[in-house]
C-alpha atoms as a PDB file:
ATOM      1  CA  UNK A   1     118.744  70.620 157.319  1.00  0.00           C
ATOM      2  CA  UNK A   2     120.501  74.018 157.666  1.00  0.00           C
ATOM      3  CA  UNK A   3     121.816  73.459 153.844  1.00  0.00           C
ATOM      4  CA  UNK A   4     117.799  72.927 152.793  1.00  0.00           C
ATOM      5  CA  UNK A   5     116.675  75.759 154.339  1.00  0.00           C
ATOM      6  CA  UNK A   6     119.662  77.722 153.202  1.00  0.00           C
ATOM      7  CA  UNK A   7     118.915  76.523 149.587  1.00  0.00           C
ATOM      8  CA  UNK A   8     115.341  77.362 150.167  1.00  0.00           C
ATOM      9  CA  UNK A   9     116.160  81.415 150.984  1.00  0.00           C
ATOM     10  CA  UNK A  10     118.614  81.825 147.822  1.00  0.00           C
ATOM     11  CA  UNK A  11     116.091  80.183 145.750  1.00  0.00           C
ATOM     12  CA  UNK A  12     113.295  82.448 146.917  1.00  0.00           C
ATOM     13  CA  UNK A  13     115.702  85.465 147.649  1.00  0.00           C
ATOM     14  CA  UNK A  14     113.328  85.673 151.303  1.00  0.00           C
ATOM     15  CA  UNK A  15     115.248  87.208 154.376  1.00  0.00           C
ATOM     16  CA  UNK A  16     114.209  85.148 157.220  1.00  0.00           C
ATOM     17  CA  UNK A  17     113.791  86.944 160.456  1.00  0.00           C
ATOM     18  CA  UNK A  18     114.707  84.384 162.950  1.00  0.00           C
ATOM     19  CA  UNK A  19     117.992  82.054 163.168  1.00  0.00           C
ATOM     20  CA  UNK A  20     117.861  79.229 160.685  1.00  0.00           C
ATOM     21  CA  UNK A  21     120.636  77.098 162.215  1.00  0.00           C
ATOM     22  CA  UNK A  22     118.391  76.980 165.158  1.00  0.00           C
ATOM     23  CA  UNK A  23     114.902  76.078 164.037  1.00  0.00           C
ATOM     24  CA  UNK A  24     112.970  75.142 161.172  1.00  0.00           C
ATOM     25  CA  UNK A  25     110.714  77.990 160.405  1.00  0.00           C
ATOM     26  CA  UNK A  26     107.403  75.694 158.806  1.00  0.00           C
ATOM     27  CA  UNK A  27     107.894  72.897 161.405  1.00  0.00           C
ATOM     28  CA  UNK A  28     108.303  75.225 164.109  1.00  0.00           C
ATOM     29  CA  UNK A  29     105.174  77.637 162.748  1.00  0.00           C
ATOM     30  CA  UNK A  30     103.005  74.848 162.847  1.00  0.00           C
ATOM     31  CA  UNK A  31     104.080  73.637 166.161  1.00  0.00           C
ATOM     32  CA  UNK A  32     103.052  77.079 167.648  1.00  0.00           C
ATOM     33  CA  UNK A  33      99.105  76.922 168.837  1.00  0.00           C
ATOM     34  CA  UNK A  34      99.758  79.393 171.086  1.00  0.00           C
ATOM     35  CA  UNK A  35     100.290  81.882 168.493  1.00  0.00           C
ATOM     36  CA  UNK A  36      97.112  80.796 166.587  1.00  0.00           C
ATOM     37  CA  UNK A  37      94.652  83.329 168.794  1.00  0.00           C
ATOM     38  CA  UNK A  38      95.114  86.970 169.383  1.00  0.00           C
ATOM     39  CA  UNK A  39      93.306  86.046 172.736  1.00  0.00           C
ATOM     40  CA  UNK A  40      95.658  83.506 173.934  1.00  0.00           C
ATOM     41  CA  UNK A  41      99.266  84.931 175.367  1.00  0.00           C
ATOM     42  CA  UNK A  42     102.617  84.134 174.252  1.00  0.00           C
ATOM     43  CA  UNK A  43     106.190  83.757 175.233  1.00  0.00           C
ATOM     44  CA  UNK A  44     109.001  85.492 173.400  1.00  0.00           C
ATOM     45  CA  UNK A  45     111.785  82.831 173.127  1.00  0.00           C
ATOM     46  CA  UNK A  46     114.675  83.836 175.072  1.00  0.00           C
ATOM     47  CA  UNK A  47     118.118  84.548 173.855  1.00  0.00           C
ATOM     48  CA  UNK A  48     116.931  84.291 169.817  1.00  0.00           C
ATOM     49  CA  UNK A  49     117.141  87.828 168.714  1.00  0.00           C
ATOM     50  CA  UNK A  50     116.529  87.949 165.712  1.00  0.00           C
ATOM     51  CA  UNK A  51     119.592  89.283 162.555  1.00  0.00           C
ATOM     52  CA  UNK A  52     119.430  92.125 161.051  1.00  0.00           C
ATOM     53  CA  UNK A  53     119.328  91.236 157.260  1.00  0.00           C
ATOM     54  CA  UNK A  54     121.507  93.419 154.928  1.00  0.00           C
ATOM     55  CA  UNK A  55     119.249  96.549 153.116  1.00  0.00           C
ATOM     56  CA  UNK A  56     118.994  96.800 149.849  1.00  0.00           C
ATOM     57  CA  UNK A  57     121.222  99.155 147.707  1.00  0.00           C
ATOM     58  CA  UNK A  58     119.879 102.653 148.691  1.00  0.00           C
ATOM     59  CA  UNK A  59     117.865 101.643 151.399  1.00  0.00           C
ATOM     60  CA  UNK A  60     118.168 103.430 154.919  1.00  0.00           C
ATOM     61  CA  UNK A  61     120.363 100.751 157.534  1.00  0.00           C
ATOM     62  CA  UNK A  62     117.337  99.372 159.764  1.00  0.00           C
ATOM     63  CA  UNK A  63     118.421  99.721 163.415  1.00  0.00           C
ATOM     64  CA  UNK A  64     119.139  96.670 165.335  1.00  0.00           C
ATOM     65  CA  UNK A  65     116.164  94.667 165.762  1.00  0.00           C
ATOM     66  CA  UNK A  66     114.513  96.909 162.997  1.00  0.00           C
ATOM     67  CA  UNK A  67     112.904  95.647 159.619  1.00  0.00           C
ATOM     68  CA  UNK A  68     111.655  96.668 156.271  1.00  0.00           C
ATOM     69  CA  UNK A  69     108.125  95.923 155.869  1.00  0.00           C
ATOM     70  CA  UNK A  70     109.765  94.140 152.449  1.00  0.00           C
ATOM     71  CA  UNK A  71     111.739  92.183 154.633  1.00  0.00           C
ATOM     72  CA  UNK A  72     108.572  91.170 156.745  1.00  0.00           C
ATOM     73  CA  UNK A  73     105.995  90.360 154.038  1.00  0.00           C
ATOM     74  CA  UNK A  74     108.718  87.822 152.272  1.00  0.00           C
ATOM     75  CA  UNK A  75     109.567  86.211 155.464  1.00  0.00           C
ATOM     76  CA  UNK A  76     105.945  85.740 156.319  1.00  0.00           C
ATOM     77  CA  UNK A  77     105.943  84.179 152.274  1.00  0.00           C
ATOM     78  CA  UNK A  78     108.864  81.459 153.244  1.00  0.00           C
ATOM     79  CA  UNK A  79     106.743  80.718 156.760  1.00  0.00           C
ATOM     80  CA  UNK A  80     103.795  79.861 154.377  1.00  0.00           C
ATOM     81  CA  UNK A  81     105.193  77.809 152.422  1.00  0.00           C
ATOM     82  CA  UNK A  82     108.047  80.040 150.085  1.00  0.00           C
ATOM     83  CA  UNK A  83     106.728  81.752 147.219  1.00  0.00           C
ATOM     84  CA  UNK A  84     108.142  79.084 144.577  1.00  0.00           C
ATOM     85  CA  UNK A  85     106.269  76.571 146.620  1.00  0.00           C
ATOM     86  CA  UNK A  86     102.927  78.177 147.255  1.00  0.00           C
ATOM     87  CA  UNK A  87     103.075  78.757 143.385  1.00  0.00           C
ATOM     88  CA  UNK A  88     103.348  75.059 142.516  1.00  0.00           C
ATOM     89  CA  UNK A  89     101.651  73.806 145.066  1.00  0.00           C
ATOM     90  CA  UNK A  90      98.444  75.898 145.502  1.00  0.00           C
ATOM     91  CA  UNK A  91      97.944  76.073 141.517  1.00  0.00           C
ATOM     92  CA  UNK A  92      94.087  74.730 141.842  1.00  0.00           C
ATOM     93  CA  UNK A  93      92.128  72.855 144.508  1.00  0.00           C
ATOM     94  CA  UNK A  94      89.452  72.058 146.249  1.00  0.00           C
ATOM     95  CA  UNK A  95      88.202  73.526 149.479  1.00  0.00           C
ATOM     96  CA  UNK A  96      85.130  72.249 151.854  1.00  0.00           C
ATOM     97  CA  UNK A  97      84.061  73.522 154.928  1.00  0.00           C
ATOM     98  CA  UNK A  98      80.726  74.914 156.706  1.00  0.00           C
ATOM     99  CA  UNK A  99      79.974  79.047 157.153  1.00  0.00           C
ATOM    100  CA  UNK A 100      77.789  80.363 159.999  1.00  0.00           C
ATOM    101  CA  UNK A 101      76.217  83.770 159.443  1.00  0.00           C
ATOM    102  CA  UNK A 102      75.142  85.356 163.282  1.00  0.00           C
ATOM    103  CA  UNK A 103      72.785  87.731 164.337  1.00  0.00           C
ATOM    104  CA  UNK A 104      73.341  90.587 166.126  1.00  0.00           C
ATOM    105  CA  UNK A 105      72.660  88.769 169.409  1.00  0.00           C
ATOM    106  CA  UNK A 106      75.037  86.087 168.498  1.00  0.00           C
ATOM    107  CA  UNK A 107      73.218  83.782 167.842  1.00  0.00           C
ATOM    108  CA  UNK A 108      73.038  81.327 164.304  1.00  0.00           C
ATOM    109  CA  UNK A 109      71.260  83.266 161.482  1.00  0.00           C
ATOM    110  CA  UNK A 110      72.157  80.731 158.954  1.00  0.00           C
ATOM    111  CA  UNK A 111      74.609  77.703 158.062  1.00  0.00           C
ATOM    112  CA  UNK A 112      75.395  76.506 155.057  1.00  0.00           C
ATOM    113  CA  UNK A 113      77.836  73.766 153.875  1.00  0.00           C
ATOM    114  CA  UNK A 114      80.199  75.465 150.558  1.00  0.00           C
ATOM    115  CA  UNK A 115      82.846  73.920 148.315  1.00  0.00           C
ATOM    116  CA  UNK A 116      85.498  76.330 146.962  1.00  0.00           C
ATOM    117  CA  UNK A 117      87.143  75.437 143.725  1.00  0.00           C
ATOM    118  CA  UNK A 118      89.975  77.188 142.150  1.00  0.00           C
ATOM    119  CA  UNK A 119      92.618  77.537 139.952  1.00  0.00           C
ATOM    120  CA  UNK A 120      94.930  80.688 140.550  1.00  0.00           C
ATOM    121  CA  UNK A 121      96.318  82.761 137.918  1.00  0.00           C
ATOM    122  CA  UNK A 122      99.034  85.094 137.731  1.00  0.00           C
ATOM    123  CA  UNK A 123      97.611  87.266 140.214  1.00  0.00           C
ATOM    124  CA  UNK A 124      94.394  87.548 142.206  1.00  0.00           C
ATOM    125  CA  UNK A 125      92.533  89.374 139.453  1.00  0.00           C
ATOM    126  CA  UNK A 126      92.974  86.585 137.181  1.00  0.00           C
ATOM    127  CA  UNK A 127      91.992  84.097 139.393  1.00  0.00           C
ATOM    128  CA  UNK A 128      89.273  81.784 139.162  1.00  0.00           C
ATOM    129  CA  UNK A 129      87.173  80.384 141.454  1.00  0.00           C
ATOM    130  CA  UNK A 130      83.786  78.730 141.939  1.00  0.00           C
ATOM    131  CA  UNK A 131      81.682  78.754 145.485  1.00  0.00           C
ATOM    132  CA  UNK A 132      79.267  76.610 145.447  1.00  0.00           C
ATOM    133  CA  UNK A 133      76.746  76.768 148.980  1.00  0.00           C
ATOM    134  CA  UNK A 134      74.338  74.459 149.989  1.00  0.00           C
ATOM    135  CA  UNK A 135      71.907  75.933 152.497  1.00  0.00           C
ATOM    136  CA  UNK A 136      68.607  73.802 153.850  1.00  0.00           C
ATOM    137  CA  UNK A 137      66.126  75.674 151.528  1.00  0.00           C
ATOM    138  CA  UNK A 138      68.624  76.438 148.329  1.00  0.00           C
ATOM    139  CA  UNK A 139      71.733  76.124 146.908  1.00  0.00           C
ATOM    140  CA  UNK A 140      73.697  78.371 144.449  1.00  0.00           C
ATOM    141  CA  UNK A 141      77.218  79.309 143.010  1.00  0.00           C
ATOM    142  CA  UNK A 142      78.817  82.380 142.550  1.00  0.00           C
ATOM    143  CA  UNK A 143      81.758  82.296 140.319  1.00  0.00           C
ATOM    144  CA  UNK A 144      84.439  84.810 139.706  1.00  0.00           C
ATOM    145  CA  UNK A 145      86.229  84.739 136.717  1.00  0.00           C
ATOM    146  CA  UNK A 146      88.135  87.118 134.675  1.00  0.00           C
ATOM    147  CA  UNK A 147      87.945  90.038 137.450  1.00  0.00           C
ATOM    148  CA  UNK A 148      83.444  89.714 136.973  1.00  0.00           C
ATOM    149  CA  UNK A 149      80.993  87.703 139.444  1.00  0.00           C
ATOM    150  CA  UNK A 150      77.627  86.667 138.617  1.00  0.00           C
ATOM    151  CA  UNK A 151      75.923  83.682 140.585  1.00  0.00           C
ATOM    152  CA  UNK A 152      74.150  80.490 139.052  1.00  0.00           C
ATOM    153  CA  UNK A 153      70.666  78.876 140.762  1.00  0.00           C
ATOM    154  CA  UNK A 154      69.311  76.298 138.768  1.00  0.00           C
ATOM    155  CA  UNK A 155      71.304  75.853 135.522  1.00  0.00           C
ATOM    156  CA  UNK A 156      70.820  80.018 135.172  1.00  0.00           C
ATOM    157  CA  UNK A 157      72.560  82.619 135.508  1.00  0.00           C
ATOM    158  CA  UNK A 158      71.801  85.854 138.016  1.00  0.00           C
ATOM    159  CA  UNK A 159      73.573  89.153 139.327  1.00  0.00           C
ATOM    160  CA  UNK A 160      74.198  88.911 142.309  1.00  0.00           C
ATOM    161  CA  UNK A 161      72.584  91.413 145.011  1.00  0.00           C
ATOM    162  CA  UNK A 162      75.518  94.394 145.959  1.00  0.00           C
ATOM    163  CA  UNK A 163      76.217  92.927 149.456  1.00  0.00           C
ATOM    164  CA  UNK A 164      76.835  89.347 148.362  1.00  0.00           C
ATOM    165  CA  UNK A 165      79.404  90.727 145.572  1.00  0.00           C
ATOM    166  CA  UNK A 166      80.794  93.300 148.095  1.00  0.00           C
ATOM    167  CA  UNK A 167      81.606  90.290 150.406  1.00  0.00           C
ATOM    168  CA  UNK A 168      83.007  88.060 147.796  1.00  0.00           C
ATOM    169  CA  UNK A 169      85.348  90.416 146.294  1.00  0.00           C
ATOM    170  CA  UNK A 170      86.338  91.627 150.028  1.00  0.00           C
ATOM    171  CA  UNK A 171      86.979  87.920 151.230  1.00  0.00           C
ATOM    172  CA  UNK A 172      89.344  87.855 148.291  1.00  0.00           C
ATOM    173  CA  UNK A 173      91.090  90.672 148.388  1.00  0.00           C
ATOM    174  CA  UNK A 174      91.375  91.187 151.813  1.00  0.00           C
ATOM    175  CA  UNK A 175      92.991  87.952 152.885  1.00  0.00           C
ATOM    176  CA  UNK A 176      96.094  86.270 153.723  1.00  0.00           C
ATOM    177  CA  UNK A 177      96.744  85.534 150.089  1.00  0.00           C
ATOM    178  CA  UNK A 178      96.652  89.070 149.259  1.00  0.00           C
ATOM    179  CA  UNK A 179     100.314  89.496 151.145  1.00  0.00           C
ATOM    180  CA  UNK A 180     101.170  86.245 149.809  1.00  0.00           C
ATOM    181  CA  UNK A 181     101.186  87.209 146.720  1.00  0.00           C
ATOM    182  CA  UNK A 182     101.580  90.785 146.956  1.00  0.00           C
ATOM    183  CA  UNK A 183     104.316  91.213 144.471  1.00  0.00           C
ATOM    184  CA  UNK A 184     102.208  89.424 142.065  1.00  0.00           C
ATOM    185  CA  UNK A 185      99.773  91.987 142.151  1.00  0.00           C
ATOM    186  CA  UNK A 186     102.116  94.917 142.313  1.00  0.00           C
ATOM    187  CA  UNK A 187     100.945  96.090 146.022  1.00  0.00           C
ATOM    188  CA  UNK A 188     102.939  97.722 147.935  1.00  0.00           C
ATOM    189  CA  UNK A 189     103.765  97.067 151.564  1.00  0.00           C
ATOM    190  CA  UNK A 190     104.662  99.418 154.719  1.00  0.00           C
ATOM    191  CA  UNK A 191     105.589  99.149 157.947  1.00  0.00           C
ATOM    192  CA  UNK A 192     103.257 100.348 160.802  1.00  0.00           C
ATOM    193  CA  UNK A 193     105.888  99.790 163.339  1.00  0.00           C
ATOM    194  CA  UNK A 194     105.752  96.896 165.753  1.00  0.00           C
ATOM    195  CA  UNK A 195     102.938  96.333 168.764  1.00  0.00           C
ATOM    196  CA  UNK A 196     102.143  94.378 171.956  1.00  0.00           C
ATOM    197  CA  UNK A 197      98.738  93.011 172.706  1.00  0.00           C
ATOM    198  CA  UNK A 198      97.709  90.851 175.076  1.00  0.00           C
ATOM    199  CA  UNK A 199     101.386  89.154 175.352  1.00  0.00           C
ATOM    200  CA  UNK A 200     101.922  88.505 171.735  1.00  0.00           C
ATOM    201  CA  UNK A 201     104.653  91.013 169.940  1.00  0.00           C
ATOM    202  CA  UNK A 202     103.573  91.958 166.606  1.00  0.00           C
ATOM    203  CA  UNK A 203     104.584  93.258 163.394  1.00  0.00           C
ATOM    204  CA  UNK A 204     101.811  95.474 161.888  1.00  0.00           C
ATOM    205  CA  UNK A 205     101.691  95.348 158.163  1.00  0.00           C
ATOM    206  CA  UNK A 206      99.794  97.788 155.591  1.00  0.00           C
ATOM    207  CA  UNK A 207      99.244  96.535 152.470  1.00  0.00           C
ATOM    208  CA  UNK A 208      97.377  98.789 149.101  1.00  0.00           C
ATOM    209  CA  UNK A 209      96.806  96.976 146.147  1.00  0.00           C
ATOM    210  CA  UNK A 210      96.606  99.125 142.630  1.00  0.00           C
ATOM    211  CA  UNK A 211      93.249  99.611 143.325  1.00  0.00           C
ATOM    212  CA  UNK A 212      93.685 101.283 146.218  1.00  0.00           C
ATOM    213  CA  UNK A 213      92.306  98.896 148.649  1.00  0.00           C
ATOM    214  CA  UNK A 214      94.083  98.839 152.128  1.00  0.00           C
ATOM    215  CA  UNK A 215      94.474  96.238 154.309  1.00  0.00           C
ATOM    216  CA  UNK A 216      96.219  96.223 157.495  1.00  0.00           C
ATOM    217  CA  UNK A 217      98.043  92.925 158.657  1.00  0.00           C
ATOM    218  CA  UNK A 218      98.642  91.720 162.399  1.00  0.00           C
ATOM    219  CA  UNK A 219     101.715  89.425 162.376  1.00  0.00           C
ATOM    220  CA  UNK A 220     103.452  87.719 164.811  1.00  0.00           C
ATOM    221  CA  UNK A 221     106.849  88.385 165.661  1.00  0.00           C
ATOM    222  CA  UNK A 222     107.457  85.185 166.846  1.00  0.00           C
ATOM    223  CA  UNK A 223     105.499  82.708 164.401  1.00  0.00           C
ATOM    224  CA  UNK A 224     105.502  85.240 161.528  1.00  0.00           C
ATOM    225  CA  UNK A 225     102.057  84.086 160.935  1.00  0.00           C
ATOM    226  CA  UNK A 226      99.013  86.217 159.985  1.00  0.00           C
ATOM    227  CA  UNK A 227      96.856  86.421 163.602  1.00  0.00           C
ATOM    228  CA  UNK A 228      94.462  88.716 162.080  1.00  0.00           C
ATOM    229  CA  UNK A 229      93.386  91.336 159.444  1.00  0.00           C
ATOM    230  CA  UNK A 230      91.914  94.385 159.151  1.00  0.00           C
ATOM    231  CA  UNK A 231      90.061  96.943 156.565  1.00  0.00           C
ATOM    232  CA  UNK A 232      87.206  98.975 156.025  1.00  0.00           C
ATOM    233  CA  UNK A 233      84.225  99.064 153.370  1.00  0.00           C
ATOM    234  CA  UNK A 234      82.039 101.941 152.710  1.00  0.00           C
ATOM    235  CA  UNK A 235      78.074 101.933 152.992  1.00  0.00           C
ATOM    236  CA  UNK A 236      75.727 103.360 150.998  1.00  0.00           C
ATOM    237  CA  UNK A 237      75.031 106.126 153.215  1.00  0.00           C
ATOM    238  CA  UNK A 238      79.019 106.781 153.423  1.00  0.00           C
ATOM    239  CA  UNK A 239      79.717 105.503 156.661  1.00  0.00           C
ATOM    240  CA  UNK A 240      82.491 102.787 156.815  1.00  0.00           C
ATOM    241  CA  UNK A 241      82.302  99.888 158.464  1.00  0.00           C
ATOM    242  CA  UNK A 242      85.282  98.224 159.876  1.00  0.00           C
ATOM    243  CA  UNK A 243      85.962  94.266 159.120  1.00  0.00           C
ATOM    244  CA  UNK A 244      88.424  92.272 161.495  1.00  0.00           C
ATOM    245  CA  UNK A 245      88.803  88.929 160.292  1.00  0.00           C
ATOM    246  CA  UNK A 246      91.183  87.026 162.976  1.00  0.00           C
ATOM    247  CA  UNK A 247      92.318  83.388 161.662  1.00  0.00           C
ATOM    248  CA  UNK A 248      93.131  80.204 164.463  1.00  0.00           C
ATOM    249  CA  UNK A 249      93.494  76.581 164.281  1.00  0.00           C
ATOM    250  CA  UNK A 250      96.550  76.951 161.389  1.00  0.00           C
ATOM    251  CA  UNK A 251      97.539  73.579 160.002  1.00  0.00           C
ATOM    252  CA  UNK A 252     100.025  72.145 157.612  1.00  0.00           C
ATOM    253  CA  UNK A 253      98.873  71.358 154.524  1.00  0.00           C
ATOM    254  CA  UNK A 254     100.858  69.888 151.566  1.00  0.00           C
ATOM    255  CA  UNK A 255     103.908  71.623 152.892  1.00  0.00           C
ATOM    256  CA  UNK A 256     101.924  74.893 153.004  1.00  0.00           C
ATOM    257  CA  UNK A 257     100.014  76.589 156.361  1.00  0.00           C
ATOM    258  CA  UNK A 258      96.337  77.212 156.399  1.00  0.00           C
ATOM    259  CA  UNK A 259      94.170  78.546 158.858  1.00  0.00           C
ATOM    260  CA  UNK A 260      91.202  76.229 159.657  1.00  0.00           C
ATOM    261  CA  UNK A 261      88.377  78.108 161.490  1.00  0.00           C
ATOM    262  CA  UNK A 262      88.303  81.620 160.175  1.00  0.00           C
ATOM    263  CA  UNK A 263      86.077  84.334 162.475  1.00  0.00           C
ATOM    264  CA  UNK A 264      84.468  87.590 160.608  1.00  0.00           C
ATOM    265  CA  UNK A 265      83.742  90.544 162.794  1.00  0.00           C
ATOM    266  CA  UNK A 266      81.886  93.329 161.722  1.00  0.00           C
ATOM    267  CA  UNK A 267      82.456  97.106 163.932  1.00  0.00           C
ATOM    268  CA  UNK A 268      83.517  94.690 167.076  1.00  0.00           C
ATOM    269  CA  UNK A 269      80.449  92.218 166.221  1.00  0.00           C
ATOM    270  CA  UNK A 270      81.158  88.659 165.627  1.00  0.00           C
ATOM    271  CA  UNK A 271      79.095  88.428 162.306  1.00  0.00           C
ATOM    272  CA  UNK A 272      80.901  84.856 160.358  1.00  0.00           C
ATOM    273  CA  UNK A 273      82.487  82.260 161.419  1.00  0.00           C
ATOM    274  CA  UNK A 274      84.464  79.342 158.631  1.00  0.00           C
ATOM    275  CA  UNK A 275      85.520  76.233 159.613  1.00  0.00           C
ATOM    276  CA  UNK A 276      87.414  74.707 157.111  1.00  0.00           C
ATOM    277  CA  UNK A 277      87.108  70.466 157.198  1.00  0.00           C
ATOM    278  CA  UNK A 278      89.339  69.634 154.260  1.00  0.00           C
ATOM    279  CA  UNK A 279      91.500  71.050 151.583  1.00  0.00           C
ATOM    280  CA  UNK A 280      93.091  69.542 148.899  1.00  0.00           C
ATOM    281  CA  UNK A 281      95.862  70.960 146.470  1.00  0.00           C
ATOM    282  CA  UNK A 282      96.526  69.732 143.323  1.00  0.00           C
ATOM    283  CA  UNK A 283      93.493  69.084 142.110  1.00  0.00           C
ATOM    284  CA  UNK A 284      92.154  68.631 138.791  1.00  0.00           C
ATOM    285  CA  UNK A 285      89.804  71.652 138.435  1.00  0.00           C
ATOM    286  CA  UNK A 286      88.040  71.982 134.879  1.00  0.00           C
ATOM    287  CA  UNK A 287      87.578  75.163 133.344  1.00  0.00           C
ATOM    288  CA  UNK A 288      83.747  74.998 132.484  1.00  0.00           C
ATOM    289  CA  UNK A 289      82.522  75.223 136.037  1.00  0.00           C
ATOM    290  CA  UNK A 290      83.651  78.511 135.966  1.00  0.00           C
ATOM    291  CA  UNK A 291      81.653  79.494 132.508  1.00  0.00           C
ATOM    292  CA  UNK A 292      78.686  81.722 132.437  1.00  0.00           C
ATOM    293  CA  UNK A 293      75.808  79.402 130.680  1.00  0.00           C
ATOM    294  CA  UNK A 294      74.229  82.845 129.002  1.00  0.00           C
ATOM    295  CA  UNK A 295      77.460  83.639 126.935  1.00  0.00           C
END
């Protein structure tokens, strides 16, 4: 086992943060619910500090117990799955799940039941994807391809209203996958420094893409998984509005981890919650769905 995993870090030149002759970092990710909710507290493992990996040529020695924020982002990669893997793996699928939209009170504004279909490209500009939502009165697709969304209802096309495209475009950029991926799309990463809340120890991770969109990760120093997310998006009256978007119930999927329920808040408001009910990688996805029927 030690030799796989070792094989596994020279082939995706990752720097794991933990001991691998001790502990297989997916099995022992997904066997960590306590780690799944920033609410829920968590014990440090005794006696497994982690090793300091070597800096790179020109880099300033990290400290012991210190890390690059480089060093971070690709061990939270190998956690998920190791970037060769994720690659081959997560090519194009299928997703299917149920969204909840809340009021202000907390209560349900609106459900719908959505399939996600995608096939990824070289980097999340160029990716495609297709969500298709099925509420009790309508149903409609919006569809990003090429870096554009527009929306289908009924065979024809439509623009989308601002705040629908605003979400969309936010849900993709600001996720998980963004630091999955983020040498893909030339981000850059830095180190925040390291925080304690609520009994977890965390690693906090900024990430800005080239378009200058920040995000600003919450990772586990024990699970190295993603417990939440945040950013902020500016209104039309120039006010920004801060998005949290915390994700639980992580599962192994294909050899990969993915976070089944999903929860949206919006300025400390619970405003979205996903649940995820199955996702499937691999899948034939054809590239007409994702074609604009007025071009």
């Amino acid at each position: 086992m030690f030799r796989l995993l070792a094989a596994l870090i020279v082939l995706s030149t990752l720097v794991v943060l933990i001991p691998l002759s001790r502990i297989n970092p997916v099995v022992a990710a997904s066997q960590d619910p306590k780690a799944q909710d920033p609410k829920a507290p968590a014990q440090e493992p005794k006696n497994q500090e982690p090793r300091n990996p070597q800096p790179k040529s020109g880099e300033a020695k990290p400290q012991k117990g210190e890390y690059t924020a480089e060093q971070i982002a690709e061990s939270v990669i190998l956690i998920y799955g190791t970037r060769p893997g994720l690659e081959q793996i997560r090519r194009n699928g299928v997703e299917r799940g149920r969204i909840a939209r809340l009021n202000a009170d907390g209560t349900v504004a609106e459900e719908a039941n959505y399939e996600r279909r995608f096939v990824r490209g070289e980097n999340l500009a160029k990716d495609k994807i297709r969500l298709d939502q099925r509420f009790p009165t309508m149903e409609y697709s919006l569809i990003f391809d090429n870096g554009k969304l527009w929306g289908i209802i009924n065979g024809a096309a439509f623009t989308p209203k601002q705040e629908a495209t605003v979400d969309f475009i936010a849900q993709h950029h600001h996720s998980i996958e963004a630091l999955l991926r983020y040498k893909e799309c030339g981000s850059t990463v830095t180190l925040v420094g390291k925080d304690s809340q609520k009994g977890l120890d965390l690693f906090v991770l900024d990430l800005t893409d080239k378009e200058n969109r920040k995000t600003r990760y919450y990772i586990s120093a024990r699970s190295l998984r993603v417990l939440w997310l945040e950013y902020e998006e500016g209104t039309p009256g120039g006010i920004p509005v801060k998005y949290t978007r915390k994700f639980l119930d992580y599962r192994l999927v294909q050899q990969t981890l993915v976070p089944y329920r999903i929860v949206l808040t919006t300025d400390g408001r619970q405003s979205q919650e996903t649940h995820v009910l199955t996702i499937t990688y691999g899948v034939r996805v054809s590239d007409s769905i994702f074609k604009n029927p007025e071009v």
